[in-house]
N, C-alpha and C. Protein backbone atom coordinates (compact mmCIF):
# COMPACT_ATOMS: atom_id res chain seq x y z
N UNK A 1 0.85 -1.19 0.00
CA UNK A 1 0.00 0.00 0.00
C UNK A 1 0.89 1.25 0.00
N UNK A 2 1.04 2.27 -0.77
CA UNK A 2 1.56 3.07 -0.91
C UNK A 2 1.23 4.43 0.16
N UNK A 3 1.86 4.71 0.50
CA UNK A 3 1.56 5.68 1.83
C UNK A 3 1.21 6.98 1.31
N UNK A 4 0.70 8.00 1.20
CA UNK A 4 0.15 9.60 0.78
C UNK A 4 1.13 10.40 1.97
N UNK A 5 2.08 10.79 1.53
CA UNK A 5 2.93 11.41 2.47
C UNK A 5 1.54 12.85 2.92
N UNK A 6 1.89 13.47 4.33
CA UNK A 6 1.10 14.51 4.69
C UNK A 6 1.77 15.84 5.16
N UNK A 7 0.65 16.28 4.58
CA UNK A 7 1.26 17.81 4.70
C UNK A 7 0.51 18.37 6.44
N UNK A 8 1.91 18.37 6.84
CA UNK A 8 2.01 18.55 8.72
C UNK A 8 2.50 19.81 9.38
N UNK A 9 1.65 20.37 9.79
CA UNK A 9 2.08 21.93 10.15
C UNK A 9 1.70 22.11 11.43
N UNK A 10 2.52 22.81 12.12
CA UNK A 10 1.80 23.08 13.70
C UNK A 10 0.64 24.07 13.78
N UNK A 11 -0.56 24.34 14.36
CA UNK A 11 -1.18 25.40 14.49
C UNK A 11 -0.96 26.25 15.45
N UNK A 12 -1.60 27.55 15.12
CA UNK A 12 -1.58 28.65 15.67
C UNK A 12 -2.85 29.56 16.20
N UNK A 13 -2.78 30.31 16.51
CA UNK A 13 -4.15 30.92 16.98
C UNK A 13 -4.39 31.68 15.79
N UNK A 14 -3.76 31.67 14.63
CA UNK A 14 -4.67 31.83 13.54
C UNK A 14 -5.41 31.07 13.04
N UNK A 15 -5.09 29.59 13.35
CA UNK A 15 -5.71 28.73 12.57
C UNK A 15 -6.90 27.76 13.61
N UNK A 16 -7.40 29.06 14.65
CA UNK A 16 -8.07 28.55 15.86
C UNK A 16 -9.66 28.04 14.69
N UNK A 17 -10.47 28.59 13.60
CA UNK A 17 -11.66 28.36 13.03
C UNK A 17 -11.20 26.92 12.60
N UNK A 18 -10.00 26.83 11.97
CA UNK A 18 -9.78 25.87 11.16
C UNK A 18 -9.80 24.56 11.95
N UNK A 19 -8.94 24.73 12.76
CA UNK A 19 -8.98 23.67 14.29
C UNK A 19 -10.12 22.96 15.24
N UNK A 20 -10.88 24.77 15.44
CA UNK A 20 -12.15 23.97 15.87
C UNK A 20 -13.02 22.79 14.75
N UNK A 21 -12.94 22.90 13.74
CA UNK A 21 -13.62 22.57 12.45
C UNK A 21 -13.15 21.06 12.26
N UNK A 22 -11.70 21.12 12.31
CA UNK A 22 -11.57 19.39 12.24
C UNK A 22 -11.02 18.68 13.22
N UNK A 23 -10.97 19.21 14.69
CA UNK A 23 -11.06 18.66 15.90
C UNK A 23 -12.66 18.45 15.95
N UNK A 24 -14.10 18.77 15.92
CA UNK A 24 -14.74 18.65 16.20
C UNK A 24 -15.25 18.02 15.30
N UNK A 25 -14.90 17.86 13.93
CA UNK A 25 -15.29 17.07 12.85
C UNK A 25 -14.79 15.35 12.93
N UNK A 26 -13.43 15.18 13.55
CA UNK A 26 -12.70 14.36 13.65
C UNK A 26 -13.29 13.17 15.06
N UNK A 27 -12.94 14.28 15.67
CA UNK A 27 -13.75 13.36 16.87
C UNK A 27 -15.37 12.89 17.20
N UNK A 28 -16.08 13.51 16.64
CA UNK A 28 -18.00 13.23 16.28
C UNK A 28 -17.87 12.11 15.38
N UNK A 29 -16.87 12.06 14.10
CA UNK A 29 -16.70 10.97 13.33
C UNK A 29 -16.56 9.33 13.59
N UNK A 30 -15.55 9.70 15.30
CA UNK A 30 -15.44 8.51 15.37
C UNK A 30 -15.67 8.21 16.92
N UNK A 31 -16.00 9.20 17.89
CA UNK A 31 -16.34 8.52 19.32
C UNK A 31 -18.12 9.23 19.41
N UNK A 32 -18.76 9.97 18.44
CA UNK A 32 -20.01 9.71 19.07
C UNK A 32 -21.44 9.45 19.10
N UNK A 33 -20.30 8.02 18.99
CA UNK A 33 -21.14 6.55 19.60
C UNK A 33 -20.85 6.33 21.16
N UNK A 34 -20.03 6.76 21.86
CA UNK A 34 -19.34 6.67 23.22
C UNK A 34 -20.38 7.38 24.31
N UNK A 35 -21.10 8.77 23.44
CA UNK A 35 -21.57 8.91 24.36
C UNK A 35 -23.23 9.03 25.03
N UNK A 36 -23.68 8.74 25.84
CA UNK A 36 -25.25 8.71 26.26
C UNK A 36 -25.96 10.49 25.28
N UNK A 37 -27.08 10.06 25.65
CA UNK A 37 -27.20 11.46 24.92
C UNK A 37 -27.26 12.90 25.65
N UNK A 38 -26.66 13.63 24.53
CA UNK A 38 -26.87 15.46 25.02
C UNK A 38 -24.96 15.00 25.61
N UNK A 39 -24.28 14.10 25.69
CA UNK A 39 -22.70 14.21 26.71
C UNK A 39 -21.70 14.78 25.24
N UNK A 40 -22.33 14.25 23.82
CA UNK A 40 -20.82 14.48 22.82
C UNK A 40 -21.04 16.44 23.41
N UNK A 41 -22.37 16.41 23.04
CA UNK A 41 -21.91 18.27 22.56
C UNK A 41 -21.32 18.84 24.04
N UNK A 42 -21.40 18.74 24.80
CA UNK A 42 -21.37 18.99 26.25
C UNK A 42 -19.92 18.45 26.09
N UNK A 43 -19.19 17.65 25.80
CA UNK A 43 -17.34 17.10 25.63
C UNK A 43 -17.10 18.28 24.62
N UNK A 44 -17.89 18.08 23.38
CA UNK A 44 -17.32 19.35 22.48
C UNK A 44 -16.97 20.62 22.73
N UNK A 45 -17.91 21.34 23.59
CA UNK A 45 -17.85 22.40 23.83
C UNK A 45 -16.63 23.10 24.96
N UNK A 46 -16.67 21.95 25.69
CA UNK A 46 -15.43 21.79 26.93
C UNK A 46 -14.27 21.72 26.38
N UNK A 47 -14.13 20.32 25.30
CA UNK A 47 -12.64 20.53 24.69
C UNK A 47 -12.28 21.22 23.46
N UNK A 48 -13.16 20.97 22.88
CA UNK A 48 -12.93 21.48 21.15
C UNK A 48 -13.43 23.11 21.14
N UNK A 49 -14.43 23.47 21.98
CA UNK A 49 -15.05 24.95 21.89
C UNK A 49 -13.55 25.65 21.75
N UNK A 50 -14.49 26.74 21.22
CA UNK A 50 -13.46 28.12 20.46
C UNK A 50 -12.38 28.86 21.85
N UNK A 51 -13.55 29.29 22.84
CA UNK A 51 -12.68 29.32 24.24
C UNK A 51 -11.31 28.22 24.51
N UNK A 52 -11.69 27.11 24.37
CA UNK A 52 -10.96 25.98 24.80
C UNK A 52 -9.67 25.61 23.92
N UNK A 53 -9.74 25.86 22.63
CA UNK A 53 -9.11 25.69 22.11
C UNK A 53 -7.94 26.99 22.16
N UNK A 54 -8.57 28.26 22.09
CA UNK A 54 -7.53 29.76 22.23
C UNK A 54 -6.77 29.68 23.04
N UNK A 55 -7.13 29.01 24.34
CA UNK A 55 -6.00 28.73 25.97
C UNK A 55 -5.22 27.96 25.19
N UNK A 56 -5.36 26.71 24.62
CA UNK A 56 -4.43 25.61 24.07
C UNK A 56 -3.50 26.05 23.28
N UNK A 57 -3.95 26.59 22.25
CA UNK A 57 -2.84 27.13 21.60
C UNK A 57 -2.10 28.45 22.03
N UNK A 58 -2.73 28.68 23.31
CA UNK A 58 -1.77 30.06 24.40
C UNK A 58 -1.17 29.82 25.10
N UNK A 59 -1.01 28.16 25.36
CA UNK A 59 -0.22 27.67 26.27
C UNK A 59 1.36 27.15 25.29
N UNK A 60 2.01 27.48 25.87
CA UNK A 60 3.51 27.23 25.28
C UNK A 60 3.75 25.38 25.83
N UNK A 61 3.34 24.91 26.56
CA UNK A 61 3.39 23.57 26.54
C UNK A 61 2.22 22.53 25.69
N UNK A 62 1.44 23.33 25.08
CA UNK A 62 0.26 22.11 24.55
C UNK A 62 0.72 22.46 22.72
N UNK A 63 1.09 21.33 22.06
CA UNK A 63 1.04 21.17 20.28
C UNK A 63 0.01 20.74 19.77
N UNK A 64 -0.39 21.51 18.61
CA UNK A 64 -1.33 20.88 18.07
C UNK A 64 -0.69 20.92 16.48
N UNK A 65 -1.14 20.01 16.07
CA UNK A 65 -0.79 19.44 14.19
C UNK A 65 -1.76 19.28 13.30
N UNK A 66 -2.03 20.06 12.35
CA UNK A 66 -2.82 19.86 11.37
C UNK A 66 -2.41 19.16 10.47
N UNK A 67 -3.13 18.24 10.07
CA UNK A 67 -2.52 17.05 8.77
C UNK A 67 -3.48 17.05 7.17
N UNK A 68 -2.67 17.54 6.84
CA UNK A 68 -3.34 17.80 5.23
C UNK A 68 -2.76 16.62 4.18
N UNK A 69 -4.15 16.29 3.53
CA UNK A 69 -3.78 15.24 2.29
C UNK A 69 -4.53 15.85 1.35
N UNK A 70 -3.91 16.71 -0.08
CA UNK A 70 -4.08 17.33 -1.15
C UNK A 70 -5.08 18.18 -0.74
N UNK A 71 -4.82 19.05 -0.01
CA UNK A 71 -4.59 20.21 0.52
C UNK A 71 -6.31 20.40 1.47
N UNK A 72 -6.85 18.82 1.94
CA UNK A 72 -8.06 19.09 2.81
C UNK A 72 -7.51 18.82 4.16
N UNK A 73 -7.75 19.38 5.13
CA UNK A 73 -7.49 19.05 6.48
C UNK A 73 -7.58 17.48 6.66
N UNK A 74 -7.58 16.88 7.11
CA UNK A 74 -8.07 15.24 7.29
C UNK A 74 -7.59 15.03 8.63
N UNK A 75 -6.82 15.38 9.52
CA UNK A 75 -6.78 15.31 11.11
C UNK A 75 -5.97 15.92 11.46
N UNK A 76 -5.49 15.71 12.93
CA UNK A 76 -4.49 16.38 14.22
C UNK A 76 -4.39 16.25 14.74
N UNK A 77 -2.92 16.47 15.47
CA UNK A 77 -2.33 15.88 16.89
C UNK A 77 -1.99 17.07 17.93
N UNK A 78 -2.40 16.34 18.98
CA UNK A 78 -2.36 17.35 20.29
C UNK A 78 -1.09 17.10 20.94
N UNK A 79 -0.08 17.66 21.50
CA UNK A 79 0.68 16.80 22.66
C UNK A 79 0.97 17.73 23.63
N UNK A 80 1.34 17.50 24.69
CA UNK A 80 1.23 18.34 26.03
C UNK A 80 2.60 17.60 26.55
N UNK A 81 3.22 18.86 26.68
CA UNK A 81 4.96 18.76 25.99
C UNK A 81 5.22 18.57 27.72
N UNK A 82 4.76 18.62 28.54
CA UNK A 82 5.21 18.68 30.33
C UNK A 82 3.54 18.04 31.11
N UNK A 83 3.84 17.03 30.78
CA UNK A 83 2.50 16.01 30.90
C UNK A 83 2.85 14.54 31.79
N UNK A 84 3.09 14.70 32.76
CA UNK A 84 3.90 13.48 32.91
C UNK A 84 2.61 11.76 33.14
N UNK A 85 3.39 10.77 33.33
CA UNK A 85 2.61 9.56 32.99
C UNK A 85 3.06 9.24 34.43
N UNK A 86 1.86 9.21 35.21
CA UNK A 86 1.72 9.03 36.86
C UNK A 86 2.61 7.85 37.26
N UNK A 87 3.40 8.36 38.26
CA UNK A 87 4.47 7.06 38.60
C UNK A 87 5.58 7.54 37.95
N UNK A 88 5.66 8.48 37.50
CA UNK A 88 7.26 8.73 36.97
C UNK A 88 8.03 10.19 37.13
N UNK A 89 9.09 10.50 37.32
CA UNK A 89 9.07 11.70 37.40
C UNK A 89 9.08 13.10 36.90
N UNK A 90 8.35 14.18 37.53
CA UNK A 90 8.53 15.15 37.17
C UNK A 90 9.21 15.47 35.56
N UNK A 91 8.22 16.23 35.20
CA UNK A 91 8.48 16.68 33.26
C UNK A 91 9.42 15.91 32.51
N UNK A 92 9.41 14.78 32.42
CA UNK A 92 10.15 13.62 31.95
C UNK A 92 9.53 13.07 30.87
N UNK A 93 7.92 13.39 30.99
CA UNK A 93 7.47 12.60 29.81
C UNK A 93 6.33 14.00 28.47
N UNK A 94 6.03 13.25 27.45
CA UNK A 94 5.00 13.90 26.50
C UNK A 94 4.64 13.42 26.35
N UNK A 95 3.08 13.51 26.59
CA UNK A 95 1.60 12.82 26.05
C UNK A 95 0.95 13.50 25.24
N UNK A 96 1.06 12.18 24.45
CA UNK A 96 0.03 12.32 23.16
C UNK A 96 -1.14 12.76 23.32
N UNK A 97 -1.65 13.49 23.83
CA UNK A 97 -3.07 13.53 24.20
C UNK A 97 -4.25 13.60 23.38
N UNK A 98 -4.55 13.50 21.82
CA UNK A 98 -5.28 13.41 21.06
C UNK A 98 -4.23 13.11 19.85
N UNK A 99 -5.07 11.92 19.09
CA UNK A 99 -4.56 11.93 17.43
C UNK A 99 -5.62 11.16 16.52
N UNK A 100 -6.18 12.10 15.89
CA UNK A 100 -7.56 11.72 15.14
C UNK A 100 -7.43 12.16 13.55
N UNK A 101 -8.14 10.95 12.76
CA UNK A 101 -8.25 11.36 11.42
C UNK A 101 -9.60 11.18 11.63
N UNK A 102 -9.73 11.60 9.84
CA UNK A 102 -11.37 11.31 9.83
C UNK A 102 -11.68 10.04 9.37
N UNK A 103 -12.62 9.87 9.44
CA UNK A 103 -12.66 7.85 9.04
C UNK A 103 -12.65 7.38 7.89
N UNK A 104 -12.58 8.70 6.84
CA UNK A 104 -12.24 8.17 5.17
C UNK A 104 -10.80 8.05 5.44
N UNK A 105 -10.24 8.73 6.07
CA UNK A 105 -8.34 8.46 6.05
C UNK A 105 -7.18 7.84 6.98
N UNK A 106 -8.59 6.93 7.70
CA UNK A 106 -7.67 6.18 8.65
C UNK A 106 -7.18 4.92 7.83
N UNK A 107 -5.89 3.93 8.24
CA UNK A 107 -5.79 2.91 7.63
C UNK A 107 -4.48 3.29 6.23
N UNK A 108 -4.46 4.31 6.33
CA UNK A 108 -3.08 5.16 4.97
C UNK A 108 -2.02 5.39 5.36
N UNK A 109 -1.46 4.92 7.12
CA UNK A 109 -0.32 5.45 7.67
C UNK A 109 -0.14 6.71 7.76
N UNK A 110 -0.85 7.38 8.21
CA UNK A 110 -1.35 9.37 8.29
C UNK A 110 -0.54 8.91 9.99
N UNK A 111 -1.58 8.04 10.56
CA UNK A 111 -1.05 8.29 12.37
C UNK A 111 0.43 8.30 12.61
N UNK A 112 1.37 6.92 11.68
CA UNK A 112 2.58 6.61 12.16
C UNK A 112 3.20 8.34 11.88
N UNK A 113 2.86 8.88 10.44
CA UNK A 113 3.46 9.89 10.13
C UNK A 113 2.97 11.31 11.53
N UNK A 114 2.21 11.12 12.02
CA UNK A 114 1.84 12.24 13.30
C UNK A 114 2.69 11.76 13.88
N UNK A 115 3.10 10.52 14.62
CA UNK A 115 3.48 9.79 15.59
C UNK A 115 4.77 10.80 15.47
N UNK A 116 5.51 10.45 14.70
CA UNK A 116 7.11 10.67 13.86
C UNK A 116 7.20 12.12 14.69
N UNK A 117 5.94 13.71 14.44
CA UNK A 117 6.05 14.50 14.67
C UNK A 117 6.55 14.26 16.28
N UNK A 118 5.00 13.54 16.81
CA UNK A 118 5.31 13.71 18.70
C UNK A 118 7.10 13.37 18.89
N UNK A 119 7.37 11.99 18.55
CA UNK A 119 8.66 11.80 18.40
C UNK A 119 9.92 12.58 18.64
N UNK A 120 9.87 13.56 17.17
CA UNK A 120 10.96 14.50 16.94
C UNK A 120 10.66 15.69 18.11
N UNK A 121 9.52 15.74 18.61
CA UNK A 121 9.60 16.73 19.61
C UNK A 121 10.04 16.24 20.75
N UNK A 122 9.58 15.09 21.68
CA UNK A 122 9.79 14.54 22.37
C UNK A 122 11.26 14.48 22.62
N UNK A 123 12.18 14.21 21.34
CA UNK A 123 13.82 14.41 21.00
C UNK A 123 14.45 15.69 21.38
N UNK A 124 13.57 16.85 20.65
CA UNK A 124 13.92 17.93 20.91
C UNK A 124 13.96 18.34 22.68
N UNK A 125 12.53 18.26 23.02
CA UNK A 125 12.85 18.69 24.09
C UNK A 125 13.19 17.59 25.72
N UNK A 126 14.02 16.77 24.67
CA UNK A 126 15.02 15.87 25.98
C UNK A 126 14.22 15.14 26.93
N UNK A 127 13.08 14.30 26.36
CA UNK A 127 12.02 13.59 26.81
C UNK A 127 12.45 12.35 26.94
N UNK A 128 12.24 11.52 28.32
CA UNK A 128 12.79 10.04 28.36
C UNK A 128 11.45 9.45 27.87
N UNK A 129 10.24 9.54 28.08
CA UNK A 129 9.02 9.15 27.42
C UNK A 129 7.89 9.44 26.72
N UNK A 130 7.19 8.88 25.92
CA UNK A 130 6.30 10.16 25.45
C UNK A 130 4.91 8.67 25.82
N UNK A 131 3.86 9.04 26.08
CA UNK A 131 2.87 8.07 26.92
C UNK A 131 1.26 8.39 26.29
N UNK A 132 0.35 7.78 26.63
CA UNK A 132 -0.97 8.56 25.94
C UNK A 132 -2.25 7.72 26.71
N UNK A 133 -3.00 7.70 26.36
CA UNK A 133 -4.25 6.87 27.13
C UNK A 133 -5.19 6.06 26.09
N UNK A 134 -5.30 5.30 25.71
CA UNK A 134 -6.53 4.80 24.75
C UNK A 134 -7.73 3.99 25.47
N UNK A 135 -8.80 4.03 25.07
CA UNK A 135 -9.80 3.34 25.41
C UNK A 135 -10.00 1.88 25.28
N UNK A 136 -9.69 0.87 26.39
CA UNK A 136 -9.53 -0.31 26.47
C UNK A 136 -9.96 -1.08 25.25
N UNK A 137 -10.95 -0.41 24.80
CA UNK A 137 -11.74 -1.76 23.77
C UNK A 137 -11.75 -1.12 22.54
N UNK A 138 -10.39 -0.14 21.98
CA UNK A 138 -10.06 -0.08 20.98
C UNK A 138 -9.26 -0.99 20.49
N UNK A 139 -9.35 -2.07 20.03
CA UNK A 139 -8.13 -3.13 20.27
C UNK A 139 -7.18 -2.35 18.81
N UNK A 140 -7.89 -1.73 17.86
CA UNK A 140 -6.85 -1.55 16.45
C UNK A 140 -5.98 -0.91 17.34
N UNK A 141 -6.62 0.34 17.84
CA UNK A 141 -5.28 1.26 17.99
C UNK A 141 -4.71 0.88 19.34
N UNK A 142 -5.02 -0.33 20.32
CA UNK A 142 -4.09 -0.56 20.95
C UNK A 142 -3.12 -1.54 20.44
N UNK A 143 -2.97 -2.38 19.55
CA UNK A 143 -2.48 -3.26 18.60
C UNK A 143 -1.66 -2.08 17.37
N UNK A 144 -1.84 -1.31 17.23
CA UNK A 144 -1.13 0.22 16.31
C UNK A 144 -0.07 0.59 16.75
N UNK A 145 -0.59 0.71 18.12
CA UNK A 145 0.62 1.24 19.48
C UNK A 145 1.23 0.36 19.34
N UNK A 146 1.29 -0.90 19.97
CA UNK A 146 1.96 -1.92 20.25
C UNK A 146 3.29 -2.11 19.06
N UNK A 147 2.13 -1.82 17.69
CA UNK A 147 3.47 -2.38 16.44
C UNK A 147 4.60 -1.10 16.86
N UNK A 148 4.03 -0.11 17.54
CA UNK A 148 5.37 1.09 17.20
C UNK A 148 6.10 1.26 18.23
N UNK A 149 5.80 0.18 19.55
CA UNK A 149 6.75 0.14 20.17
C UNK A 149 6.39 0.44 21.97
N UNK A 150 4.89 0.81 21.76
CA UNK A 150 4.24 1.31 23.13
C UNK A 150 3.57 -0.19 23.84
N UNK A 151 3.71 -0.16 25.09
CA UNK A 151 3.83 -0.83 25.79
C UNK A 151 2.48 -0.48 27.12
N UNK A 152 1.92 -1.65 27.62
CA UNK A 152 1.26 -1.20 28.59
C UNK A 152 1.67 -0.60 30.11
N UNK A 153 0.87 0.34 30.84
CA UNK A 153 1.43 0.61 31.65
C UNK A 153 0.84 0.80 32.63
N UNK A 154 -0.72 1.09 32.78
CA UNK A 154 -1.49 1.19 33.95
C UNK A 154 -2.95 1.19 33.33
N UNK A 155 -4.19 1.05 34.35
CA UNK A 155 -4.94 1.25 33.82
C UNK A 155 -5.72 2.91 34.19
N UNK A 156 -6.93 3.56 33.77
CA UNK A 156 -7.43 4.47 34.29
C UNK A 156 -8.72 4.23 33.81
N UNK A 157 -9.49 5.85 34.08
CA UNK A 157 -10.82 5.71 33.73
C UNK A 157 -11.37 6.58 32.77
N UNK A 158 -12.22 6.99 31.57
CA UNK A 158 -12.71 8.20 30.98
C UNK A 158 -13.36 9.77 32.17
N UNK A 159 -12.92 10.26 32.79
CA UNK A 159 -13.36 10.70 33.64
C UNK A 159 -14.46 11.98 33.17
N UNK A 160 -15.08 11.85 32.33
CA UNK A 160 -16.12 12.83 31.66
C UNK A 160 -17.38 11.94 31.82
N UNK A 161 -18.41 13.24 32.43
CA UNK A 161 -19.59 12.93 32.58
C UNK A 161 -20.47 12.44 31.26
N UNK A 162 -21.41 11.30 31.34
CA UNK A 162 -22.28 10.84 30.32
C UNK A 162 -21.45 10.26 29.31
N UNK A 163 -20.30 9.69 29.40
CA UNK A 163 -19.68 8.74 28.64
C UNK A 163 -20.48 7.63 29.09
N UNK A 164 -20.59 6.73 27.88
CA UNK A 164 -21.34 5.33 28.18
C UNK A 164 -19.94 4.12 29.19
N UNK A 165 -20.96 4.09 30.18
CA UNK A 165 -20.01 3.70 31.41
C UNK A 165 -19.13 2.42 30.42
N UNK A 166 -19.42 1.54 30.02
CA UNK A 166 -18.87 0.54 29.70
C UNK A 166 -17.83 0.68 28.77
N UNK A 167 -17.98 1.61 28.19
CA UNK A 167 -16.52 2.16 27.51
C UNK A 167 -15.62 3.19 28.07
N UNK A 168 -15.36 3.44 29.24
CA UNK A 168 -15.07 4.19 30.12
C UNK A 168 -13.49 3.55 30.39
N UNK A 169 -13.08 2.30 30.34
CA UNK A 169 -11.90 1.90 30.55
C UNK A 169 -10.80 2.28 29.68
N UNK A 170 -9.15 2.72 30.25
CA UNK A 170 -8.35 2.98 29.34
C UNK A 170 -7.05 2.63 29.70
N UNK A 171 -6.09 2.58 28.78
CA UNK A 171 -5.20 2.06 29.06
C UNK A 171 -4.26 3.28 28.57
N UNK A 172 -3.11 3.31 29.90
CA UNK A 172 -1.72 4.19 29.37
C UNK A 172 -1.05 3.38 28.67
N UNK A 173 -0.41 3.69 27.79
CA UNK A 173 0.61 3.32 27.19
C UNK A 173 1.82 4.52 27.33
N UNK A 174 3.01 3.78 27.02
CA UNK A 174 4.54 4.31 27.16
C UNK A 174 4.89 3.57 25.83
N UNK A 175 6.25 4.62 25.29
CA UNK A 175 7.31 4.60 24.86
C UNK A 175 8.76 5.29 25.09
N UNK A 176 9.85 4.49 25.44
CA UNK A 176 10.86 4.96 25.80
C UNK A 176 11.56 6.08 24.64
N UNK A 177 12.10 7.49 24.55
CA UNK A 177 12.17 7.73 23.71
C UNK A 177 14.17 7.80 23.77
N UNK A 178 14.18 7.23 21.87
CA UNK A 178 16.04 6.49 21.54
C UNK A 178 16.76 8.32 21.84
N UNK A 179 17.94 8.26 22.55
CA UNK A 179 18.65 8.91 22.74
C UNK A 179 19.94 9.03 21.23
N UNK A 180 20.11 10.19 21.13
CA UNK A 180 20.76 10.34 19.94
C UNK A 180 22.12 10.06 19.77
């Protein structure tokens, strides 16, 4: 399968319309089914809203990545550059904290190529791990992780109101990141 290399840019608080648009497009696409009703827009508005998003990209520790394939948005990665993975110490690690396509462009190797980004940052800024959370009974993308090297590490919970309880379980994952 031939891979569609992507066009990967960090955002900015210029590109806060554009962001809200396929963070909220991205994630409705594919978690909401997760939640009871009246909880997606009520998550949306908390994480993806226009407020929510302006702090994010005002914070000098949170990345976000826009991923373009022939020149349409198609997803983005969040990472929260001083995030640590409980049990370890102090600003040591980066979590992935969101990485979503839309569901016509999952399955093209778009994620490994986000991944690559968290990575090279993680390098840059002298990270022994970079860690993330997935929802237990995603088995693809915990089996995704696994091929690239992430490992289990604890369990937790979805802690947002009106998530359907039974999908509420998640799993951290870790990766050690290679020293140069």
């Amino acid at each position: 399968m031939k891979v569609t290399e992507l066009v990967i840019r960090k955002a900015s608080v210029d590109d806060l319309q554009l962001l809200y648009s396929v963070c909220r497009q991205c994630y409705t696409e594919n978690f909401s089914d997760h939640w009871q009703p009246g909880g997606l827009e009520l998550y949306l508005d908390l994480v993806y809203g226009m407020e929510a998003l302006r702090t994010d990209l005002n914070n000098h520790d949170i990345h976000y990545y826009l991923a373009f394939a022939d020149n349409t948005p198609v997803g983005f990665l969040k990472v929260q550059a001083n995030s640590n993975l409980p049990g370890q110490p102090p600003m040591e690690g980066l979590e992935i904290d969101k990485i979503y396509f839309l569901k016509s462009q999952q399955g093209k190797g778009y994620g490994k190529q986000l991944l690559n980004i968290a990575l090279s940052l993680a390098g840059q800024l002298k990270k022994k791990i970079i860690w993330l959370a997935v929802i237990d009974t995603n088995k693809s993308s915990i089996e995704f992780y696994q091929k690239l090297g992430f490992k289990y590490h604890s369990s937790t919970q979805v802690p947002y109101l009106h998530f359907k309880e039974e999908l509420r379980g998640m799993w951290r994952m870790v990766l050690g990141v290679a020293k140069d």
